[in-house]
C-alpha atoms as a PDB file:
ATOM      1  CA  UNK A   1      13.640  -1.281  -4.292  1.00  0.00           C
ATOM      2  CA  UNK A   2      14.345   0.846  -1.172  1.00  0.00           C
ATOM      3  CA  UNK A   3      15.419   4.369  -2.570  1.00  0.00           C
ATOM      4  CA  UNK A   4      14.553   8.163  -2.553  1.00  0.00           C
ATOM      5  CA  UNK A   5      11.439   9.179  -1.549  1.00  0.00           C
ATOM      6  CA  UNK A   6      10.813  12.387  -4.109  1.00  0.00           C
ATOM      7  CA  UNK A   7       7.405  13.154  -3.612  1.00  0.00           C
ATOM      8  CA  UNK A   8       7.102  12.937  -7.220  1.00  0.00           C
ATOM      9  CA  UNK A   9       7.539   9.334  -6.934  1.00  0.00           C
ATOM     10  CA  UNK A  10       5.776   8.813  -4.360  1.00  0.00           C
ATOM     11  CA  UNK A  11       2.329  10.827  -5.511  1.00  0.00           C
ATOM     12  CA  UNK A  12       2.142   8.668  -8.354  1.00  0.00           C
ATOM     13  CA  UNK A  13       1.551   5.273  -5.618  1.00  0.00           C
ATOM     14  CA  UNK A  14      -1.748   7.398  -5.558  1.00  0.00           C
ATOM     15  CA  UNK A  15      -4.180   6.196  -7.953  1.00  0.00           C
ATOM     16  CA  UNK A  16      -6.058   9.023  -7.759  1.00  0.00           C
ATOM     17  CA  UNK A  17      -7.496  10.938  -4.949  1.00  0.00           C
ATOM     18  CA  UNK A  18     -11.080  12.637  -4.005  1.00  0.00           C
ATOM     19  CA  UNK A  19     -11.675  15.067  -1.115  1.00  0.00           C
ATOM     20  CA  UNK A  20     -11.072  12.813   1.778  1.00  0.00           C
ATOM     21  CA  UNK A  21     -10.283   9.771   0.338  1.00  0.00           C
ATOM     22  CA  UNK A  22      -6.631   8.167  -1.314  1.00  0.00           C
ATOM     23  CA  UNK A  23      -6.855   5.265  -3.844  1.00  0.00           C
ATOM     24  CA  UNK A  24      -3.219   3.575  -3.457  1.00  0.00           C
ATOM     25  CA  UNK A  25      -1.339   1.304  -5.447  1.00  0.00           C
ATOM     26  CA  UNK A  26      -0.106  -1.581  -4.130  1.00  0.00           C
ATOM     27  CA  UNK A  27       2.487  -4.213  -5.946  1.00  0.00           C
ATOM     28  CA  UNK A  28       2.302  -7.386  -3.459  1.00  0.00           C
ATOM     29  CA  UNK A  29       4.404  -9.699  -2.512  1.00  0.00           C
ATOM     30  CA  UNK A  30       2.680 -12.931  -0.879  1.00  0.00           C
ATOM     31  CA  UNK A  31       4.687 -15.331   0.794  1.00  0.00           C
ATOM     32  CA  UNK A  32       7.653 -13.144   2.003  1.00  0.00           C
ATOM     33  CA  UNK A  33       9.823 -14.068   5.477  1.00  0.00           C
ATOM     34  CA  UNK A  34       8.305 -10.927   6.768  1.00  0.00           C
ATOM     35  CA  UNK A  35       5.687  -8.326   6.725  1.00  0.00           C
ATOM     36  CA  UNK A  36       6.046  -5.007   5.812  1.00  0.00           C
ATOM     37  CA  UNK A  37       5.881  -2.480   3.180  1.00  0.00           C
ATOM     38  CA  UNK A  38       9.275  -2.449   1.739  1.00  0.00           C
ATOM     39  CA  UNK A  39       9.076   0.992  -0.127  1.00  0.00           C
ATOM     40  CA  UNK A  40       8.117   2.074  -3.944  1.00  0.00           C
ATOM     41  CA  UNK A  41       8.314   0.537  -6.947  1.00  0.00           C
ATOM     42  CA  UNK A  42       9.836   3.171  -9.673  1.00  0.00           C
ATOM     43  CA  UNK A  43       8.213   1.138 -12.407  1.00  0.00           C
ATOM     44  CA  UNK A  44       4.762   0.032 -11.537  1.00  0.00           C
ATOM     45  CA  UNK A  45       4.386   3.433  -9.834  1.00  0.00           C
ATOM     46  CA  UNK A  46       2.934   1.234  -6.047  1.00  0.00           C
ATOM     47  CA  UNK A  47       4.144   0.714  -2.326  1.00  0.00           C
ATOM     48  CA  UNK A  48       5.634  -2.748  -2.315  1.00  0.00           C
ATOM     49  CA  UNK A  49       3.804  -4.878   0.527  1.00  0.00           C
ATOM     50  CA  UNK A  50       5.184  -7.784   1.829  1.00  0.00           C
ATOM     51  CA  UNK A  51       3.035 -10.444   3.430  1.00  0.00           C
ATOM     52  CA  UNK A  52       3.650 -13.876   4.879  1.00  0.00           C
ATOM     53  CA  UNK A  53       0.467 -15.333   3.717  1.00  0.00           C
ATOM     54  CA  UNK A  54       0.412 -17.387   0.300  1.00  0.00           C
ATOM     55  CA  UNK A  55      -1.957 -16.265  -2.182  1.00  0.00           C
ATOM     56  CA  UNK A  56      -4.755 -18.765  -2.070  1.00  0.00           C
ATOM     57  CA  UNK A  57      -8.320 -18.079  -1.102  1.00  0.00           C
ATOM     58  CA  UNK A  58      -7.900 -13.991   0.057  1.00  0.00           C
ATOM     59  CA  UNK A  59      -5.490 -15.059   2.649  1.00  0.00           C
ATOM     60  CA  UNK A  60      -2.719 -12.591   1.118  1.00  0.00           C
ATOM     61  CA  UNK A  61      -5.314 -10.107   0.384  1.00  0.00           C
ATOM     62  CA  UNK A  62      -6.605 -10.180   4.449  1.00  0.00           C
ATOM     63  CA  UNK A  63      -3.276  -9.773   5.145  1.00  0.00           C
ATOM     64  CA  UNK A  64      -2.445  -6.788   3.206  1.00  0.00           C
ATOM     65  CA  UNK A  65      -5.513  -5.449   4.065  1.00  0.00           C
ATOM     66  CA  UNK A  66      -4.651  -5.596   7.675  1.00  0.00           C
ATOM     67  CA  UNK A  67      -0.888  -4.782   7.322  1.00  0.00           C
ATOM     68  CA  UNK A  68      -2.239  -0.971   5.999  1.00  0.00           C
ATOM     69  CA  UNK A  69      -4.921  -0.778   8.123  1.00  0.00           C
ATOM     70  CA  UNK A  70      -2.644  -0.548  11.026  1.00  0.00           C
ATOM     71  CA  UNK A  71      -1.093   2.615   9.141  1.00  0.00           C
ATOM     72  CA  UNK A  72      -4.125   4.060   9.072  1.00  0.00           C
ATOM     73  CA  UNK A  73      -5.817   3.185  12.456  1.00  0.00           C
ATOM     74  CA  UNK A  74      -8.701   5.965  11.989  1.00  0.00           C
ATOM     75  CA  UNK A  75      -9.388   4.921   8.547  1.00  0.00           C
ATOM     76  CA  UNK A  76     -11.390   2.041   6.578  1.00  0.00           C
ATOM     77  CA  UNK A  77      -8.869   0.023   4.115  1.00  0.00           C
ATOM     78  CA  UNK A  78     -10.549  -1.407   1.387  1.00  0.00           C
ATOM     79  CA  UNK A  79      -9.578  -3.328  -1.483  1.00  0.00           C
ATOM     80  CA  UNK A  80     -11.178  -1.784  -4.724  1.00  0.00           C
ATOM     81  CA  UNK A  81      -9.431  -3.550  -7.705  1.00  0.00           C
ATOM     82  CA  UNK A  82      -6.557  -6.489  -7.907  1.00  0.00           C
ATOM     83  CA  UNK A  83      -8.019  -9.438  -6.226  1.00  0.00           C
ATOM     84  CA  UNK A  84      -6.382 -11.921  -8.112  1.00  0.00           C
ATOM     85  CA  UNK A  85      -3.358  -9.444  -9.167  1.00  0.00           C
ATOM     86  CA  UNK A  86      -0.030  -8.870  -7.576  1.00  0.00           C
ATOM     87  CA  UNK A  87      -1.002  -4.969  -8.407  1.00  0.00           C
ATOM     88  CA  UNK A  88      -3.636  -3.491  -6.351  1.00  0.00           C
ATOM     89  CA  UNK A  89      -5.817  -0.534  -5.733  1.00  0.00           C
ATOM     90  CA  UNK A  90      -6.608  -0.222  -1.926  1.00  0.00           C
ATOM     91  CA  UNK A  91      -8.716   2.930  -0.927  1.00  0.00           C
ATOM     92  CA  UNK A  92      -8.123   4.638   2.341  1.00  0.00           C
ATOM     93  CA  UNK A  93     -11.014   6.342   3.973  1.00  0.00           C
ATOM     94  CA  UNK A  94     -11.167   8.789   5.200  1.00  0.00           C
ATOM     95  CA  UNK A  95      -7.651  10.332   4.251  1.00  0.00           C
ATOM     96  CA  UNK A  96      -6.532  12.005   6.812  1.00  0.00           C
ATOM     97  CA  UNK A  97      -2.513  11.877   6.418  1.00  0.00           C
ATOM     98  CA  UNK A  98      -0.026  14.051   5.050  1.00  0.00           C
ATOM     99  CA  UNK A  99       1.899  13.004   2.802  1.00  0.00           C
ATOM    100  CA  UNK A 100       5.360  14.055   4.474  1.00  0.00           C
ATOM    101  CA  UNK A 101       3.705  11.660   7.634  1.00  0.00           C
ATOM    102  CA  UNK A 102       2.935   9.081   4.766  1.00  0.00           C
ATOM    103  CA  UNK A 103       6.476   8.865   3.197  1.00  0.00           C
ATOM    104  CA  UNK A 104       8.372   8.525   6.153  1.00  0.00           C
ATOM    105  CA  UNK A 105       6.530   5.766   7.221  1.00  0.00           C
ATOM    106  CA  UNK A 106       7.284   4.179   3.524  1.00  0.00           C
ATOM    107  CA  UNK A 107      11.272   4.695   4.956  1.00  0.00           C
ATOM    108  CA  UNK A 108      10.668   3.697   8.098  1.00  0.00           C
ATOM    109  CA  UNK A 109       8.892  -0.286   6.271  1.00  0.00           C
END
């Protein structure tokens, strides 16, 4: 689902957003041949995350959870809705990215 990044698009992967903190959606993939986020999906409005890890017992939610986290190295990645969904909410805290930064390393997944 690798396409343009308008920043239209890609605001709406934002679930909503408070002063220093983002809310993103996430559409995952669990078992995939490799991790990475693979871009936006244009209909479920969320950064498609791909994970090696099978979803049984968290496993693909750690993973995830760890896969952004290492986007955000100064921030806490939690998971704040979807535990047992493909789509997710994860909240970034503090947000401290812009989102030019942010969509090229969507292109760059």
């Amino acid at each position: 689902m690798k396409g343009s990044y308008s920043s239209e698009r890609t605001q709406r992967v934002f679930a909503w957003t408070d002063a220093s903190v983002a809310h993103l959606r996430i559409w995952a993939h669990p078992g995939s041949a490799v991790e990475k986020l693979d871009g936006v999906d244009p209909f479920r409005n969320a950064v498609i995350v791909r994970v090696k890890e099978r979803a049984a017992d968290g496993r693909a939610n750690e993973a995830i959870l760890r896969l952004v986290s290492e986007l955000f190295p100064e921030s806490v990645v939690t998971l704040e809705s979807g535990g047992r969904s493909r789509l997710k909410v994860l909240s970034v805290s503090p947000w401290t990215d812009d989102l030019g930064s942010f969509i090229s390393r969507l292109g760059a997944g």
